[in-house]
N, C-alpha and C. Protein backbone atom coordinates (compact mmCIF):
# COMPACT_ATOMS: atom_id res chain seq x y z
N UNK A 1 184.50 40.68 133.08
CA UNK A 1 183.43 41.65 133.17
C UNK A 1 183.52 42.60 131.97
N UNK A 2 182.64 42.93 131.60
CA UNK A 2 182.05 44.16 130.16
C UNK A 2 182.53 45.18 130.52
N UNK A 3 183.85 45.86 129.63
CA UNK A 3 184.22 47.16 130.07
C UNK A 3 183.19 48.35 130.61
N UNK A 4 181.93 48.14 129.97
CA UNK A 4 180.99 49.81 129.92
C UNK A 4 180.06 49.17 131.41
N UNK A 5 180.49 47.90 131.85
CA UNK A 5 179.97 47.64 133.18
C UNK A 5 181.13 48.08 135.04
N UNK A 6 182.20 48.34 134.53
CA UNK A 6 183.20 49.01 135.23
C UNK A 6 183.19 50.70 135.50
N UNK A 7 183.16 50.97 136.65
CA UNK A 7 183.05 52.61 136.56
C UNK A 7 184.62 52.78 137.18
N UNK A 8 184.78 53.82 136.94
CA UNK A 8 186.16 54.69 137.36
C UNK A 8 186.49 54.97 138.45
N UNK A 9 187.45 54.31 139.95
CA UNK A 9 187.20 55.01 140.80
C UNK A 9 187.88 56.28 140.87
N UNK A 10 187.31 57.42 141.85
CA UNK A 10 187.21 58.75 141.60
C UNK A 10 188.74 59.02 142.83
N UNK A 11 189.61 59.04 142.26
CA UNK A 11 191.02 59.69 142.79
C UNK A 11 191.12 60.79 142.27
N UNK A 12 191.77 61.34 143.33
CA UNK A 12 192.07 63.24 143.63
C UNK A 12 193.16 63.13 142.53
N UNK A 13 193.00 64.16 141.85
CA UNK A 13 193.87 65.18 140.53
C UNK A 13 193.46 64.28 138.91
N UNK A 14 192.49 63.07 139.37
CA UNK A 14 192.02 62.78 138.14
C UNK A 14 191.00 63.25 137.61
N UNK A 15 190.66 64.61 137.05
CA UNK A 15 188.80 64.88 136.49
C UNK A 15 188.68 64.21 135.19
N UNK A 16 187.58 63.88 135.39
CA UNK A 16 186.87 63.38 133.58
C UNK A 16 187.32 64.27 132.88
N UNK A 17 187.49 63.71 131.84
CA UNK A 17 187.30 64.84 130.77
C UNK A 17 185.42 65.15 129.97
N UNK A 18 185.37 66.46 129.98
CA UNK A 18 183.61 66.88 129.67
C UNK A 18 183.24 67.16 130.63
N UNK A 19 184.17 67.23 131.95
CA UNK A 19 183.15 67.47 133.15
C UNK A 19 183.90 68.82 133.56
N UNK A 20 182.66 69.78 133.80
CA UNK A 20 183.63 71.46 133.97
C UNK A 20 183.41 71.34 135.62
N UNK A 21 184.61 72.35 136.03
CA UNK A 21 184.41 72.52 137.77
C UNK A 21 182.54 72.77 138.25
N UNK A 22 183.08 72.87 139.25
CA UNK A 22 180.93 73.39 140.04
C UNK A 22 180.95 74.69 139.67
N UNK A 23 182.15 75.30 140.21
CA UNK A 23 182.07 76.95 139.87
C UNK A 23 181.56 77.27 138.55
N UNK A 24 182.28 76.62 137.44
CA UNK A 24 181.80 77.15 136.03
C UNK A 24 180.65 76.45 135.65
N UNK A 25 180.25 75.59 136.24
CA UNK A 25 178.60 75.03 136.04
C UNK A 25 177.82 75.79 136.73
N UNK A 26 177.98 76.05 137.91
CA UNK A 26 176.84 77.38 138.46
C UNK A 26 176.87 78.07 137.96
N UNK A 27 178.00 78.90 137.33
CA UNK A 27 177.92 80.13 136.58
C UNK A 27 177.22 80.28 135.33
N UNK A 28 177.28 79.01 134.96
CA UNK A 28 176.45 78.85 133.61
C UNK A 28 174.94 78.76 133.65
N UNK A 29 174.86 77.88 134.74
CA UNK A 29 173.48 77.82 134.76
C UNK A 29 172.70 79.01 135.04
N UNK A 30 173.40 80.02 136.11
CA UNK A 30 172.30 81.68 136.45
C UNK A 30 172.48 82.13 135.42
N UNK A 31 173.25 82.23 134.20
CA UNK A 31 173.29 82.76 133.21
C UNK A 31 172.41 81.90 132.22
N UNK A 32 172.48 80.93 131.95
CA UNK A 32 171.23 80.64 131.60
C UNK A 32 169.80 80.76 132.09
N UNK A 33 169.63 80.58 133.62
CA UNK A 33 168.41 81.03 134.06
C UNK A 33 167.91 82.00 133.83
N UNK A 34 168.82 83.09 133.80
CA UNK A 34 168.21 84.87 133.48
C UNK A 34 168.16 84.87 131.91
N UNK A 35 168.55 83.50 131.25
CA UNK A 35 168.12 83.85 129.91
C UNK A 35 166.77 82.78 129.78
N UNK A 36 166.78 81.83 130.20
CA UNK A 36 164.94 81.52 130.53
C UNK A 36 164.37 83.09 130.87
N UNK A 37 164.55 82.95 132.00
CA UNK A 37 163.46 84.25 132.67
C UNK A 37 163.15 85.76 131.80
N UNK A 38 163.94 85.78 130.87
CA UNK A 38 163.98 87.17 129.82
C UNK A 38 163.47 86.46 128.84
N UNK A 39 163.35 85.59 128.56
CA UNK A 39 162.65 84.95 127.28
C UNK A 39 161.33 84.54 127.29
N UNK A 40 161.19 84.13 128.62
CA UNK A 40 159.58 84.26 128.94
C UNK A 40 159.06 85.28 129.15
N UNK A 41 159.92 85.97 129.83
CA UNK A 41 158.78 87.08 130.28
C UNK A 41 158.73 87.69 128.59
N UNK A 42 160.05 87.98 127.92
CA UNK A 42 159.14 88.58 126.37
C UNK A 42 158.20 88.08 125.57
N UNK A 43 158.41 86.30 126.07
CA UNK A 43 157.41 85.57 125.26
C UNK A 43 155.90 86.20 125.58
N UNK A 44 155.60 86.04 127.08
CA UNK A 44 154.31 86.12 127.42
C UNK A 44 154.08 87.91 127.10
N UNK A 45 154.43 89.08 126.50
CA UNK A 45 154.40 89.73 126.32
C UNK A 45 153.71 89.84 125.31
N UNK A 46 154.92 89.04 123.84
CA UNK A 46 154.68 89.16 122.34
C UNK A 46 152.85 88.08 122.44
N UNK A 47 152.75 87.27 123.11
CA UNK A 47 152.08 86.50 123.07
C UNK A 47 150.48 87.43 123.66
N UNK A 48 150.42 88.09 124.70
CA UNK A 48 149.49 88.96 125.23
C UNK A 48 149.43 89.77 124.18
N UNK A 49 150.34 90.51 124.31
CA UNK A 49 149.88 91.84 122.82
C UNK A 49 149.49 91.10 121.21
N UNK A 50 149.78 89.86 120.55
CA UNK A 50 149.74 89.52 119.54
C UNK A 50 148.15 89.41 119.62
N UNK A 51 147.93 88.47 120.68
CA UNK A 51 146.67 87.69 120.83
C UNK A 51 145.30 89.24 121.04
N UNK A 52 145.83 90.32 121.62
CA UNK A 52 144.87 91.10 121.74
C UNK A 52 144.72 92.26 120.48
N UNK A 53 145.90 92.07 119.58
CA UNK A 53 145.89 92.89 118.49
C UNK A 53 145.03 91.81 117.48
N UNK A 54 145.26 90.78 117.36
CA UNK A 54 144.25 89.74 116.59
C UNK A 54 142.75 90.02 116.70
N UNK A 55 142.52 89.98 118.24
CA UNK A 55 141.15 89.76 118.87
C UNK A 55 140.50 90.81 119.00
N UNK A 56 141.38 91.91 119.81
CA UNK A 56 140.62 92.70 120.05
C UNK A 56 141.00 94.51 120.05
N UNK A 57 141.46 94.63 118.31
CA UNK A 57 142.03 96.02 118.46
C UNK A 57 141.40 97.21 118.50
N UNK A 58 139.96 97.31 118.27
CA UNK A 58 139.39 98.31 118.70
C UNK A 58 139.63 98.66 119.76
N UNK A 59 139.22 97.82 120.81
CA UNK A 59 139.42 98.24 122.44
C UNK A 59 140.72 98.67 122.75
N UNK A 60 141.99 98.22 121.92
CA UNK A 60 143.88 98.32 122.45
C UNK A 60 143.61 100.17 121.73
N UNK A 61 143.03 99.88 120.36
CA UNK A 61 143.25 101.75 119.68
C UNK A 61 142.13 102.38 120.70
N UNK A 62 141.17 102.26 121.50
CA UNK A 62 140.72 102.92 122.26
C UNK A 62 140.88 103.44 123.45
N UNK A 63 141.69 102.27 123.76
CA UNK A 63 142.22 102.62 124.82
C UNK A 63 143.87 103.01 125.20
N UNK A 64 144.09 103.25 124.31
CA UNK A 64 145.60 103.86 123.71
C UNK A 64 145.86 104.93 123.46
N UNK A 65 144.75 105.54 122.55
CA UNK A 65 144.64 106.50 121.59
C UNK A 65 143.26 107.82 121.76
N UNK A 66 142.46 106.72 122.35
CA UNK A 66 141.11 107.66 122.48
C UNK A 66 139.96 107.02 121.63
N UNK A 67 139.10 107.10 121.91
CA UNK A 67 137.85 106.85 120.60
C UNK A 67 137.52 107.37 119.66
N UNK A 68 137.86 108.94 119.51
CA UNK A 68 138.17 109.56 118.36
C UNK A 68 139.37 108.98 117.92
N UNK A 69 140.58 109.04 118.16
CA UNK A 69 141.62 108.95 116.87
C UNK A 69 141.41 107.26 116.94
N UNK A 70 140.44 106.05 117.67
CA UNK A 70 140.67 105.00 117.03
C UNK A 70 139.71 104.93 115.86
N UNK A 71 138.76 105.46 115.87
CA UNK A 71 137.91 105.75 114.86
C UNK A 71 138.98 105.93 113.33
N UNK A 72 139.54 107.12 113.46
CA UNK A 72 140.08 107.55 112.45
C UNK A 72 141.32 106.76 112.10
N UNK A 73 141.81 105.79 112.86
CA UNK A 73 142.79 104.67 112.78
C UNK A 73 142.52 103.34 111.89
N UNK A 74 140.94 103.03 112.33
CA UNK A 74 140.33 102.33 112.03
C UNK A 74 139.84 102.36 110.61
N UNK A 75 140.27 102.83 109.93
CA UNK A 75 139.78 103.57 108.66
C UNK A 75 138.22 104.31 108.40
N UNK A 76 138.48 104.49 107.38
CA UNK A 76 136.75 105.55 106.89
C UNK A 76 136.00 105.02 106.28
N UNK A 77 136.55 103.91 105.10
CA UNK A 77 135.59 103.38 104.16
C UNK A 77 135.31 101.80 104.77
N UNK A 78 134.53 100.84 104.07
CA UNK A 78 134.54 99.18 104.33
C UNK A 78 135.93 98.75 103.91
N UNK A 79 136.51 99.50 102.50
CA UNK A 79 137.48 98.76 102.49
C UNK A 79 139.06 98.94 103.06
N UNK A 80 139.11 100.37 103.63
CA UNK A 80 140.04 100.57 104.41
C UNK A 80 140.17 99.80 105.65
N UNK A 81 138.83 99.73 105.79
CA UNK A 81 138.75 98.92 107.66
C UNK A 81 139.11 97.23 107.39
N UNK A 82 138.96 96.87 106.50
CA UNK A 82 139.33 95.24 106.01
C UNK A 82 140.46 95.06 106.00
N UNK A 83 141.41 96.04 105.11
CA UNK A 83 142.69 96.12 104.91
C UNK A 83 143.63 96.70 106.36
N UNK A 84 142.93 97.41 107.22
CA UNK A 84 143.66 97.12 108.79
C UNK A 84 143.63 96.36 109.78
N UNK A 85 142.11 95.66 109.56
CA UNK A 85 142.18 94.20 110.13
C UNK A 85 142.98 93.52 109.98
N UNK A 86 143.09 92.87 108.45
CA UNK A 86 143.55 92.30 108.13
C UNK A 86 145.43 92.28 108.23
N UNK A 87 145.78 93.47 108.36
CA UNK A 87 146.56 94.27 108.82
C UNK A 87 147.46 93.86 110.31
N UNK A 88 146.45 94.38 111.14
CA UNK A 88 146.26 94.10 112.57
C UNK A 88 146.85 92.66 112.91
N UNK A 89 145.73 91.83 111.98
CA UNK A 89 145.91 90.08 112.20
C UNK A 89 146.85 89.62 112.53
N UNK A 90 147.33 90.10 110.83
CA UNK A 90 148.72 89.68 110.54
C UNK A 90 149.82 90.18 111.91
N UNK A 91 149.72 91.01 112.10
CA UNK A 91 151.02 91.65 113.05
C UNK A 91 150.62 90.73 114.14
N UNK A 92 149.22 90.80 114.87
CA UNK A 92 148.85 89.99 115.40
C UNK A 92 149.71 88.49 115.60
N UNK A 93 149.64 87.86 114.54
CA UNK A 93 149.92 86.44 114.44
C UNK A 93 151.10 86.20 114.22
N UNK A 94 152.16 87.66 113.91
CA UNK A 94 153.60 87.12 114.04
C UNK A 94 153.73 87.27 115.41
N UNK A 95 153.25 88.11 116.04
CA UNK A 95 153.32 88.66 117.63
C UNK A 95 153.70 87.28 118.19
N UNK A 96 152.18 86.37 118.19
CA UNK A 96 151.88 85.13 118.52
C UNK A 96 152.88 84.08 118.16
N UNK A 97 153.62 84.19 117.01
CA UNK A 97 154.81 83.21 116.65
C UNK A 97 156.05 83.67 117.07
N UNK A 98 156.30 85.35 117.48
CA UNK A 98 157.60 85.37 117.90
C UNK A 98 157.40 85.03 119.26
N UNK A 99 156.49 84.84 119.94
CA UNK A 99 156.13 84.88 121.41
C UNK A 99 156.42 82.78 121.53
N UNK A 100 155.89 82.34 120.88
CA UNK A 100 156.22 81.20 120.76
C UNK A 100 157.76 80.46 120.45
N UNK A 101 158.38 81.50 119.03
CA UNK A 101 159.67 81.26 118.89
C UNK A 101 160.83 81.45 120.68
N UNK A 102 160.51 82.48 121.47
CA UNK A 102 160.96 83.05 121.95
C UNK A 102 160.86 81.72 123.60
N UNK A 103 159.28 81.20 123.48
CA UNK A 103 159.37 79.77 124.60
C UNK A 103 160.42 78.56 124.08
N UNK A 104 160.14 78.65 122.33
CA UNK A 104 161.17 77.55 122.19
C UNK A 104 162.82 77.40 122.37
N UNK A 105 163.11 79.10 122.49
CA UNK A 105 164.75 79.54 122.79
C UNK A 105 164.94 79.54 124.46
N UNK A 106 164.06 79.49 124.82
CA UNK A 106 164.17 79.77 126.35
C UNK A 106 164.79 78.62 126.83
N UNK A 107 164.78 77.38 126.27
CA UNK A 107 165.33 76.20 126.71
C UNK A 107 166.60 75.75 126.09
N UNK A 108 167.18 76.50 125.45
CA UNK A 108 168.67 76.41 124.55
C UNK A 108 169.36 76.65 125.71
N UNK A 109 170.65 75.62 126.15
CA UNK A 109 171.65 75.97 126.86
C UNK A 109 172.99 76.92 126.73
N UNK A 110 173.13 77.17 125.52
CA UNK A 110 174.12 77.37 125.07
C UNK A 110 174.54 78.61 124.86
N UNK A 111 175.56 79.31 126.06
CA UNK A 111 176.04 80.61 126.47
C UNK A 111 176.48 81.34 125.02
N UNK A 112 176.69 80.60 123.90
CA UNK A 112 177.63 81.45 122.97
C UNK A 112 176.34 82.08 122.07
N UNK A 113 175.22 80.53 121.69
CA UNK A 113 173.92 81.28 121.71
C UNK A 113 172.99 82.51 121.69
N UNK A 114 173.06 81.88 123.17
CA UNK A 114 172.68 82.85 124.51
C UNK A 114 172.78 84.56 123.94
N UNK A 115 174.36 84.57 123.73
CA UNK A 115 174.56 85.61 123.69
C UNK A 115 174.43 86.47 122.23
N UNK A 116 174.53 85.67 121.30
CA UNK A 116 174.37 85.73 120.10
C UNK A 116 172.65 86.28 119.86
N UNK A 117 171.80 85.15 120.70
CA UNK A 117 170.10 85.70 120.52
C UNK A 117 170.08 87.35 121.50
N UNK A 118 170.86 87.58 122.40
CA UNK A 118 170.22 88.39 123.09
C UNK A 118 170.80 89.79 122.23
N UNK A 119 172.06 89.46 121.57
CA UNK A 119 172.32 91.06 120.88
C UNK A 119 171.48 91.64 119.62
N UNK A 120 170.94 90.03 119.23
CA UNK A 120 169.92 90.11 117.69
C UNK A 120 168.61 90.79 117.98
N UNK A 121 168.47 90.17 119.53
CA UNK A 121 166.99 90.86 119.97
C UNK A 121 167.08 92.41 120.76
N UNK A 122 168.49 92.55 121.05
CA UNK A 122 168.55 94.14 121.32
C UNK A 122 168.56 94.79 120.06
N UNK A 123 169.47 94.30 119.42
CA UNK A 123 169.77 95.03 117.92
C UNK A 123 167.99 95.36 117.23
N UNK A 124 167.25 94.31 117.52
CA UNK A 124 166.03 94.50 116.98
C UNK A 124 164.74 95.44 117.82
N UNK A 125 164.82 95.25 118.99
CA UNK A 125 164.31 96.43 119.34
C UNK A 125 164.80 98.21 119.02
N UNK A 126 166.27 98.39 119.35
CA UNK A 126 166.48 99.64 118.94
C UNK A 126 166.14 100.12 117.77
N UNK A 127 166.15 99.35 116.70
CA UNK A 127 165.68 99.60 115.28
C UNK A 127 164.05 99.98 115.15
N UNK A 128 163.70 98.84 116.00
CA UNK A 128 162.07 99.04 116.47
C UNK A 128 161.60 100.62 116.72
N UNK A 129 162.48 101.20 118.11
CA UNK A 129 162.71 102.47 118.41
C UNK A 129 162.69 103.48 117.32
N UNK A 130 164.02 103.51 116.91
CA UNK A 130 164.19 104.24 115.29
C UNK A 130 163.82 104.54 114.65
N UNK A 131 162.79 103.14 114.67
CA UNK A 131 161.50 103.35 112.98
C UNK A 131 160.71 104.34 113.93
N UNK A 132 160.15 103.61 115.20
CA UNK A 132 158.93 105.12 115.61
C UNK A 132 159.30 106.04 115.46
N UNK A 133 160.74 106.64 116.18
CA UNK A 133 160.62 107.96 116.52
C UNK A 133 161.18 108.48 114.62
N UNK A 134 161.46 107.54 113.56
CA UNK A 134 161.75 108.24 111.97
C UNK A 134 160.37 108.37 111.79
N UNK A 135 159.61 107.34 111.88
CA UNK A 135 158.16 107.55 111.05
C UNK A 135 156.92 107.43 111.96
N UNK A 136 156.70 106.69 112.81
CA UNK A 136 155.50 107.20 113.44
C UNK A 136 155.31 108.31 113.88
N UNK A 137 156.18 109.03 114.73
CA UNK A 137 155.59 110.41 115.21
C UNK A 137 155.23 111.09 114.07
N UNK A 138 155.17 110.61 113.18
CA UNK A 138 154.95 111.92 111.65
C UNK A 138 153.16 111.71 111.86
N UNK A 139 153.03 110.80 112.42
CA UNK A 139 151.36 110.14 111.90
C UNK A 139 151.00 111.00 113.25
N UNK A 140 150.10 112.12 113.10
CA UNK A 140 148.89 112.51 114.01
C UNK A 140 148.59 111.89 114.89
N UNK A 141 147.73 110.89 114.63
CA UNK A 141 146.83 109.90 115.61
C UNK A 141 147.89 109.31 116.31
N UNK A 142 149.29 108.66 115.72
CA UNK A 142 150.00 108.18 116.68
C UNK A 142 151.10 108.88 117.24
N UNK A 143 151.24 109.64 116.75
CA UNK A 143 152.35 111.10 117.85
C UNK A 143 152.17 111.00 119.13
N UNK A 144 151.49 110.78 119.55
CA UNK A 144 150.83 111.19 120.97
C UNK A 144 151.79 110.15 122.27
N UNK A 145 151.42 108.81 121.48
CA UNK A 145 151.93 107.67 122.06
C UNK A 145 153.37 107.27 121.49
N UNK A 146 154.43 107.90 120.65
CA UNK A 146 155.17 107.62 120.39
C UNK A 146 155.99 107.85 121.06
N UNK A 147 156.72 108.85 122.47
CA UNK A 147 157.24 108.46 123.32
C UNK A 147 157.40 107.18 124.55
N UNK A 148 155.79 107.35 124.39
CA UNK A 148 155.91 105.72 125.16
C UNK A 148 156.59 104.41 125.16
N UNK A 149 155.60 104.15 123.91
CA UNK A 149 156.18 103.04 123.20
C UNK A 149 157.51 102.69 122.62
N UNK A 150 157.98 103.95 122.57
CA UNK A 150 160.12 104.40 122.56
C UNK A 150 160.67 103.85 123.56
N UNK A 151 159.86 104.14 124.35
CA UNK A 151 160.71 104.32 125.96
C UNK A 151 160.37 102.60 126.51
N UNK A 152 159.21 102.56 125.72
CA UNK A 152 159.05 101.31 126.28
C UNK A 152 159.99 99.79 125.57
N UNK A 153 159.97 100.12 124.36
CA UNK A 153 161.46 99.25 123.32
C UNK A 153 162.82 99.54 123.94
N UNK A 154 162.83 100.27 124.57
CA UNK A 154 164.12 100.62 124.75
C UNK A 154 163.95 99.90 126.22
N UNK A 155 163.53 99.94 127.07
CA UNK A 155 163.39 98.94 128.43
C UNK A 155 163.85 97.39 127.56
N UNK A 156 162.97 96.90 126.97
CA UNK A 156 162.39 95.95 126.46
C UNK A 156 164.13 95.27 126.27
N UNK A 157 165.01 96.54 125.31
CA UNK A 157 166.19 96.45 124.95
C UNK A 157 166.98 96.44 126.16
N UNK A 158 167.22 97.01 127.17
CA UNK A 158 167.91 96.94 128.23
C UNK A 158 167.85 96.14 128.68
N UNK A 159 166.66 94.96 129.07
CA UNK A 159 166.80 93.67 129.77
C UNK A 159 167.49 92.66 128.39
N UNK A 160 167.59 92.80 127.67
CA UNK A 160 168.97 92.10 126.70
C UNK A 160 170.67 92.39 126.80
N UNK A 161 170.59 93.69 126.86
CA UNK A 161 171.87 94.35 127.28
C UNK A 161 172.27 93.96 128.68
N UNK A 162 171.51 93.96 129.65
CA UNK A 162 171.35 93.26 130.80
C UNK A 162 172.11 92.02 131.17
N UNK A 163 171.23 91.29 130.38
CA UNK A 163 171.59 89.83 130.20
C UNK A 163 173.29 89.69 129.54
N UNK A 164 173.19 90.65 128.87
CA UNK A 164 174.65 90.02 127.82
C UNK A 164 175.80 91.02 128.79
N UNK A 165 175.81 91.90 129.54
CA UNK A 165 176.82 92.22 130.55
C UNK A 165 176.74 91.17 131.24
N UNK A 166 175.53 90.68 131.96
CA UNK A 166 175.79 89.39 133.17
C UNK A 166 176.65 89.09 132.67
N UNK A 167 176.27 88.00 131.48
CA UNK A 167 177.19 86.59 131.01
C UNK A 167 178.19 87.33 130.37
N UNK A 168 178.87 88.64 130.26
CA UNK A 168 180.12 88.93 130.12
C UNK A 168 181.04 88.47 131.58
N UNK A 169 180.36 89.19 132.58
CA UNK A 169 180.99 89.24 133.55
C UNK A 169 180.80 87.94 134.48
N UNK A 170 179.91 87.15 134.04
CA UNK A 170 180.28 85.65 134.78
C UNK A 170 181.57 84.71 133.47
N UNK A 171 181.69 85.48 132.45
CA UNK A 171 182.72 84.76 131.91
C UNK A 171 183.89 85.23 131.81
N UNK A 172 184.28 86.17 132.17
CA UNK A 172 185.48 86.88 132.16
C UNK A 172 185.99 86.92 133.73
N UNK A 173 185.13 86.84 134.78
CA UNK A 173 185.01 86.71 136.35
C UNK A 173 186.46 85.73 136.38
């Protein structure tokens, strides 16, 4: 008979080798699950806000800001207003690709990864933070909303920090 047609029978104190206990496979897997579930939910986030800063930013600066200061956001001349569209788009359409990058990580198994994406994406929100509260609150029109949107990066950042205590403490457990 063909060796790779023979299986192994399974006697007590023999494990495969490549095969980890159940315990450390469950553990891996909720730790991977909560890194699906944080990666989607930011995906469908970057992906909602990209797609409505593309489509439709009058209505997001109006309803953000007011109709006066989106006016004055919106620029004054034809060619100011081209150059924030165009503007807009763009931010727009990385929105839309990090929201996408972010479905294609959601399916990476790999805890060392894992943990590696989630400190890059905290590290990158707080900076996010930073820049508002260094330079946006300076801007008038957007002062107003710059606590928010602080407070709101910084959530954004905590469900990363989140994640990377779990999978500390399911690996050190």
């Amino acid at each position: 008979m063909h060796p790779a047609y023979i299986t192994p029978s399974p006697t007590p104190g023999h494990g495969h080798r490549g095969h980890r206990p159940a315990a450390v496979a469950a553990a891996a897997s909720s730790s991977s699950s909560a890194f699906t579930v944080i990666c989607v939910l930011h995906s469908l986030i970057a992906l909602f806000c990209g797609s409505l800063m593309m489509f439709h930013a009058r209505a997001i600066y109006s309803l953000g800001h007011g109709t006066d200061a989106a006016e004055r956001l919106l620029g004054s001349t034809p060619q100011d207003r081209l150059l924030i569209r165009t503007s807009d788009s763009f931010a727009g359409l990385l929105l839309l690709a990090i929201g996408l990058l972010l479905l294609m990580v959601s399916h990476i198994k790999d805890r060392d990864f894992q943990d590696f994406f989630a400190k890059g994406c905290t590290l990158l929100h707080v900076c996010v933070a930073v820049w508002r509260v260094s330079f946006e609150r300076r801007v008038e029109d957007l002062a107003g909303d710059c606590l928010r949107q602080t407070v709101g990066d910084f959530l954004l950042a905590l469900s990363w920090v989140l994640f990377v205590v779990y999978s500390w403490r399911e690996k050190y457990d």
